[in-house]
N, C-alpha and C. Protein backbone atom coordinates (compact mmCIF):
# COMPACT_ATOMS: atom_id res chain seq x y z
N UNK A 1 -17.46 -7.38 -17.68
CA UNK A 1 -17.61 -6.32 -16.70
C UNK A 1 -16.22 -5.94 -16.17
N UNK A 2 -15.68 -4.97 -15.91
CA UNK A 2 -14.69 -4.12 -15.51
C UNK A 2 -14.69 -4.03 -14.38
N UNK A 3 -13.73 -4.55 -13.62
CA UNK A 3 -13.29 -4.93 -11.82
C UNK A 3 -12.28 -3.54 -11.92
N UNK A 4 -12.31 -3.33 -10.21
CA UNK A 4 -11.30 -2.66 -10.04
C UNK A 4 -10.91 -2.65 -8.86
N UNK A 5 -9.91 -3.74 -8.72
CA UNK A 5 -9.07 -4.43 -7.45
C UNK A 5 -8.49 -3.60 -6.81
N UNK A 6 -8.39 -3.41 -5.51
CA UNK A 6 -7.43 -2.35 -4.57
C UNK A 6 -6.25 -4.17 -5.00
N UNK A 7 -4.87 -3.18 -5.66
CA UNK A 7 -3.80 -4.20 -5.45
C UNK A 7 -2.42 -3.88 -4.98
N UNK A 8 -2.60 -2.24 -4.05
CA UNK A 8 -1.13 -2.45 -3.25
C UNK A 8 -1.65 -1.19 -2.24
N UNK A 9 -1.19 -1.18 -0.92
CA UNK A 9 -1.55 -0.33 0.32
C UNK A 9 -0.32 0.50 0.37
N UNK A 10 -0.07 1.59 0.72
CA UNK A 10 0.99 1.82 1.71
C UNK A 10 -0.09 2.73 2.81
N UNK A 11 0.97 2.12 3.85
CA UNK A 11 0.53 2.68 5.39
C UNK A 11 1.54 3.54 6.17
N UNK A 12 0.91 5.01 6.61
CA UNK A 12 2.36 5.65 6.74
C UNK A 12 2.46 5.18 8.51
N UNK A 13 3.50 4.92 8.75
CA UNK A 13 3.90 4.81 10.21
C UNK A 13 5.42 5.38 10.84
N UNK A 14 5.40 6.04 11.66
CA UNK A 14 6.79 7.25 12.48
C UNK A 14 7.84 5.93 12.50
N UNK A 15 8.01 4.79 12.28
CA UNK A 15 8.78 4.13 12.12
C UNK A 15 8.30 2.50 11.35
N UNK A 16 8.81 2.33 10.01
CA UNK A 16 8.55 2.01 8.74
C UNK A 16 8.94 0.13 9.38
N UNK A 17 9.73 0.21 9.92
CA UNK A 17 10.54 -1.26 10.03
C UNK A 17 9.67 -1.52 11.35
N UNK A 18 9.95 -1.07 12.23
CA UNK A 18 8.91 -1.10 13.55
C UNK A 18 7.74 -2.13 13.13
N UNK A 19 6.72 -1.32 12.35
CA UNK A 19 5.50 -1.12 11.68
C UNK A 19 5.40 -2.99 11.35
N UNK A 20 6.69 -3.16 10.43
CA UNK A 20 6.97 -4.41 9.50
C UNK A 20 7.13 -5.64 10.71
N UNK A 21 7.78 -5.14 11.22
CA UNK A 21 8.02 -6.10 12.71
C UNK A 21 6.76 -7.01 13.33
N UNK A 22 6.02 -5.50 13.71
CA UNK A 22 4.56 -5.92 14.31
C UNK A 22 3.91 -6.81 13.57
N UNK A 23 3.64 -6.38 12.05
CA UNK A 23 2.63 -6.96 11.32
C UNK A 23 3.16 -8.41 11.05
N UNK A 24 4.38 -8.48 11.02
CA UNK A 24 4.97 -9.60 10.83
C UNK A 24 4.59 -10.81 11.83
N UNK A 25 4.98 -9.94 13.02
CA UNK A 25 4.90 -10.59 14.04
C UNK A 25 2.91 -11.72 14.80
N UNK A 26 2.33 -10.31 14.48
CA UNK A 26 0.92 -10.94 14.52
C UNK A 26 0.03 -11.20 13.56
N UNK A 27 1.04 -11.10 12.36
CA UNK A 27 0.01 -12.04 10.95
C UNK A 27 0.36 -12.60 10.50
N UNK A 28 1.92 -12.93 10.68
CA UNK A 28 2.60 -13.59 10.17
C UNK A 28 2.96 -13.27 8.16
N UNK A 29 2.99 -11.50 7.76
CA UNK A 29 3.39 -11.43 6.79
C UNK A 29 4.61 -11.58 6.10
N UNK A 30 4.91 -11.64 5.21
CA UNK A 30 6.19 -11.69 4.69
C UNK A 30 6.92 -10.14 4.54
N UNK A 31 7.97 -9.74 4.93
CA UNK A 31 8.97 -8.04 4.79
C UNK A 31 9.61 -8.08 3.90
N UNK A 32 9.85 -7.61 2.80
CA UNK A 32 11.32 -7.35 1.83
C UNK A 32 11.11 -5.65 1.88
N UNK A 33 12.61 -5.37 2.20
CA UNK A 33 13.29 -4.04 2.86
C UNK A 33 13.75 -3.70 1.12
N UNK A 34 13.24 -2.54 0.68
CA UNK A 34 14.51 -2.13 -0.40
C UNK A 34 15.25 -0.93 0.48
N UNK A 35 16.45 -0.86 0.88
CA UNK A 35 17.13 0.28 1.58
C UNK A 35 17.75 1.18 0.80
N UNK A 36 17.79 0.66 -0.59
CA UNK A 36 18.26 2.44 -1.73
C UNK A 36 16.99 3.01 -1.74
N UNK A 37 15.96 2.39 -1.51
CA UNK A 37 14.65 3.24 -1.49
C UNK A 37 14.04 3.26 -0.28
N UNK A 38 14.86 3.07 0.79
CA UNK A 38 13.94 3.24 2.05
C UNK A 38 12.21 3.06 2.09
N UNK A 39 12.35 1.73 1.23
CA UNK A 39 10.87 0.89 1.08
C UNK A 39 10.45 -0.06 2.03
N UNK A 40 9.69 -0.26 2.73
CA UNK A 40 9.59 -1.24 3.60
C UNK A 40 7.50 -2.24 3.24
N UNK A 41 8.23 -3.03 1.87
CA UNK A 41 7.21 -3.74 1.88
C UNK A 41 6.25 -5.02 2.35
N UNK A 42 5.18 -5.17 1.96
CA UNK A 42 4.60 -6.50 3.10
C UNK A 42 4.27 -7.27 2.04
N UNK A 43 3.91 -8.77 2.43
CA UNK A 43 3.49 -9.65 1.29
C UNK A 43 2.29 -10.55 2.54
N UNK A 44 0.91 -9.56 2.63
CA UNK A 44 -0.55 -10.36 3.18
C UNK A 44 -0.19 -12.01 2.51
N UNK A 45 -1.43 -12.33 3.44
CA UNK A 45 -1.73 -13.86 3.34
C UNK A 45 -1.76 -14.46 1.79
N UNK A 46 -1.55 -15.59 1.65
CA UNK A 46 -1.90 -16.14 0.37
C UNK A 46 -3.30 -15.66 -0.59
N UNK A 47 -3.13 -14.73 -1.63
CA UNK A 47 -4.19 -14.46 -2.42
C UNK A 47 -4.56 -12.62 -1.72
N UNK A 48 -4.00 -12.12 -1.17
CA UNK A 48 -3.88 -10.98 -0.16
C UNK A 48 -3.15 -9.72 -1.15
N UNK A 49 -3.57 -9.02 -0.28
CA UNK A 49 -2.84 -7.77 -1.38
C UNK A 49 -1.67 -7.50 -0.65
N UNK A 50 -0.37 -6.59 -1.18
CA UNK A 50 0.48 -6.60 -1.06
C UNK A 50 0.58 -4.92 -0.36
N UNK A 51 1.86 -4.42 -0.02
CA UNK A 51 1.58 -3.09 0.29
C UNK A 51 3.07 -2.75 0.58
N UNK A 52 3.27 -1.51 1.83
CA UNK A 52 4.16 -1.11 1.85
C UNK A 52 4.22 -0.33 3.21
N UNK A 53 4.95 -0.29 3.97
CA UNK A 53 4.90 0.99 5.05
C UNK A 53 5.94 2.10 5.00
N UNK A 54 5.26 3.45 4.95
CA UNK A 54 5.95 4.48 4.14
C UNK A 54 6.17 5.30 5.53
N UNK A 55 7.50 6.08 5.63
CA UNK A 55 7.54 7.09 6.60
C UNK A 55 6.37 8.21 7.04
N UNK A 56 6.35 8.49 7.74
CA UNK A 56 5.07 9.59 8.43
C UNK A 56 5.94 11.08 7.87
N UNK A 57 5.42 12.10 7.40
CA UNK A 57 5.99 13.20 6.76
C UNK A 57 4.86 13.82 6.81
N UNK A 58 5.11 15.33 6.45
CA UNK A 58 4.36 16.54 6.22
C UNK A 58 3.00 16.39 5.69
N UNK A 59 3.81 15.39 4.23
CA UNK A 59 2.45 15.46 3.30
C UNK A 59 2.14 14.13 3.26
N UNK A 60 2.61 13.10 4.55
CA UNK A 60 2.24 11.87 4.51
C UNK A 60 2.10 11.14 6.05
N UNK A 61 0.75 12.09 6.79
CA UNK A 61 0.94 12.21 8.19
C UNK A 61 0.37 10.95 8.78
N UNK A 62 0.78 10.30 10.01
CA UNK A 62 0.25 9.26 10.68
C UNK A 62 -1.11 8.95 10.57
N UNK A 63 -1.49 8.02 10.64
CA UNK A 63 -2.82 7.00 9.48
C UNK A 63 -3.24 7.24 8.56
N UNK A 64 -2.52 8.03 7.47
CA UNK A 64 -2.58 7.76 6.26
C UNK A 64 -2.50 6.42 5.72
N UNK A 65 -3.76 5.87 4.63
CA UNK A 65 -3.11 5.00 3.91
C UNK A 65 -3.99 5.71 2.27
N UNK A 66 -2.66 5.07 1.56
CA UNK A 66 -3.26 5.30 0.22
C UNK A 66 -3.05 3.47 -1.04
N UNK A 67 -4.44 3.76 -1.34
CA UNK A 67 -4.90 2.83 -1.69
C UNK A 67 -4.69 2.50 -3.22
N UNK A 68 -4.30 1.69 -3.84
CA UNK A 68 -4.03 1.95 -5.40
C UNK A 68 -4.82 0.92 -6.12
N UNK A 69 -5.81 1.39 -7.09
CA UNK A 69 -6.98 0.36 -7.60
C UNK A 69 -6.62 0.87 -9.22
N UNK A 70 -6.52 -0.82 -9.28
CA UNK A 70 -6.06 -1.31 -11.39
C UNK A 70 -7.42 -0.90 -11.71
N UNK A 71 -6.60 -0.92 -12.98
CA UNK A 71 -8.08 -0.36 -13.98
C UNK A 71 -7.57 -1.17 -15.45
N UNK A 72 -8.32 -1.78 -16.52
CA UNK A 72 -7.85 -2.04 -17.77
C UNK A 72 -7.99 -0.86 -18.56
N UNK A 73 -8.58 0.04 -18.22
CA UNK A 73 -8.57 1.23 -19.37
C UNK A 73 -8.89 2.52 -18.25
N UNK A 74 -7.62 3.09 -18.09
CA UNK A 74 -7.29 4.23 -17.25
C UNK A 74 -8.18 5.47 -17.78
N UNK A 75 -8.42 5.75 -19.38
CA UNK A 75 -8.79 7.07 -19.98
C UNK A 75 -10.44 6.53 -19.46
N UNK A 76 -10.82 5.91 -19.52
CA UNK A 76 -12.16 5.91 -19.01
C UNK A 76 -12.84 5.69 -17.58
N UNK A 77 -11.67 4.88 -16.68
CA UNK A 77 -11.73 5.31 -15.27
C UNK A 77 -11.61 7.33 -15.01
N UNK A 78 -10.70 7.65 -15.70
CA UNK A 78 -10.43 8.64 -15.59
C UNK A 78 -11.44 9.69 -15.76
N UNK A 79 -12.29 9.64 -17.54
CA UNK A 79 -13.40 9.97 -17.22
C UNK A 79 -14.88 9.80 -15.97
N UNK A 80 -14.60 8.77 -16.01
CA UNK A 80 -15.64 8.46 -14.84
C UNK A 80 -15.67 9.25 -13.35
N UNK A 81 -14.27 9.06 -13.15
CA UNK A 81 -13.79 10.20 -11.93
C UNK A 81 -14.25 11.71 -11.49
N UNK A 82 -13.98 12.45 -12.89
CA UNK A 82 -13.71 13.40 -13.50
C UNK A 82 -15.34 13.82 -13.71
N UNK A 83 -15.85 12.74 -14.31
CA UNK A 83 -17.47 13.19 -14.04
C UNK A 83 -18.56 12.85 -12.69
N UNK A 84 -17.64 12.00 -12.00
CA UNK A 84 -18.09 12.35 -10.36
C UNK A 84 -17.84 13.58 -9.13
């Protein structure tokens, strides 16, 4: 049978490091900063999904999150989509 795991978040927030701070602070996640990419990722609890906090923008406005779910065979997720 064919799973299809949510396996990375980003969450948009008006300040990206802020955001990392907090979560850090009351979940105790793990932060790695990429700063050539102004990435600000998280590493959830052991066995947890991973994610990211992305700037707040035009086309990426405050509580946005977008969710990214694996697939082993994309052309037939794709159909499936496509016929929903």
């Amino acid at each position: 049978m064919t799973t299809y795991p949510v396996n990375h978040l980003e969450i948009a927030a008006s300040d990206p490091n802020a955001a990392a701070e907090f979560y850090k602070a009351v979940f105790g996640w793990k932060i790695e900063v990429d700063e050539g990419m102004n990435y600000v990722q998280f590493v959830a609890e052991e066995g947890g999904i991973g994610g990211a906090f992305t700037e707040v923008s035009d086309n990426n406005p405050a509580g946005t999150v977008l969710a990214y779910v694996s697939t082993d065979d994309i052309e037939a997720s794709l159909g499936k989509i496509e016929a929903n």
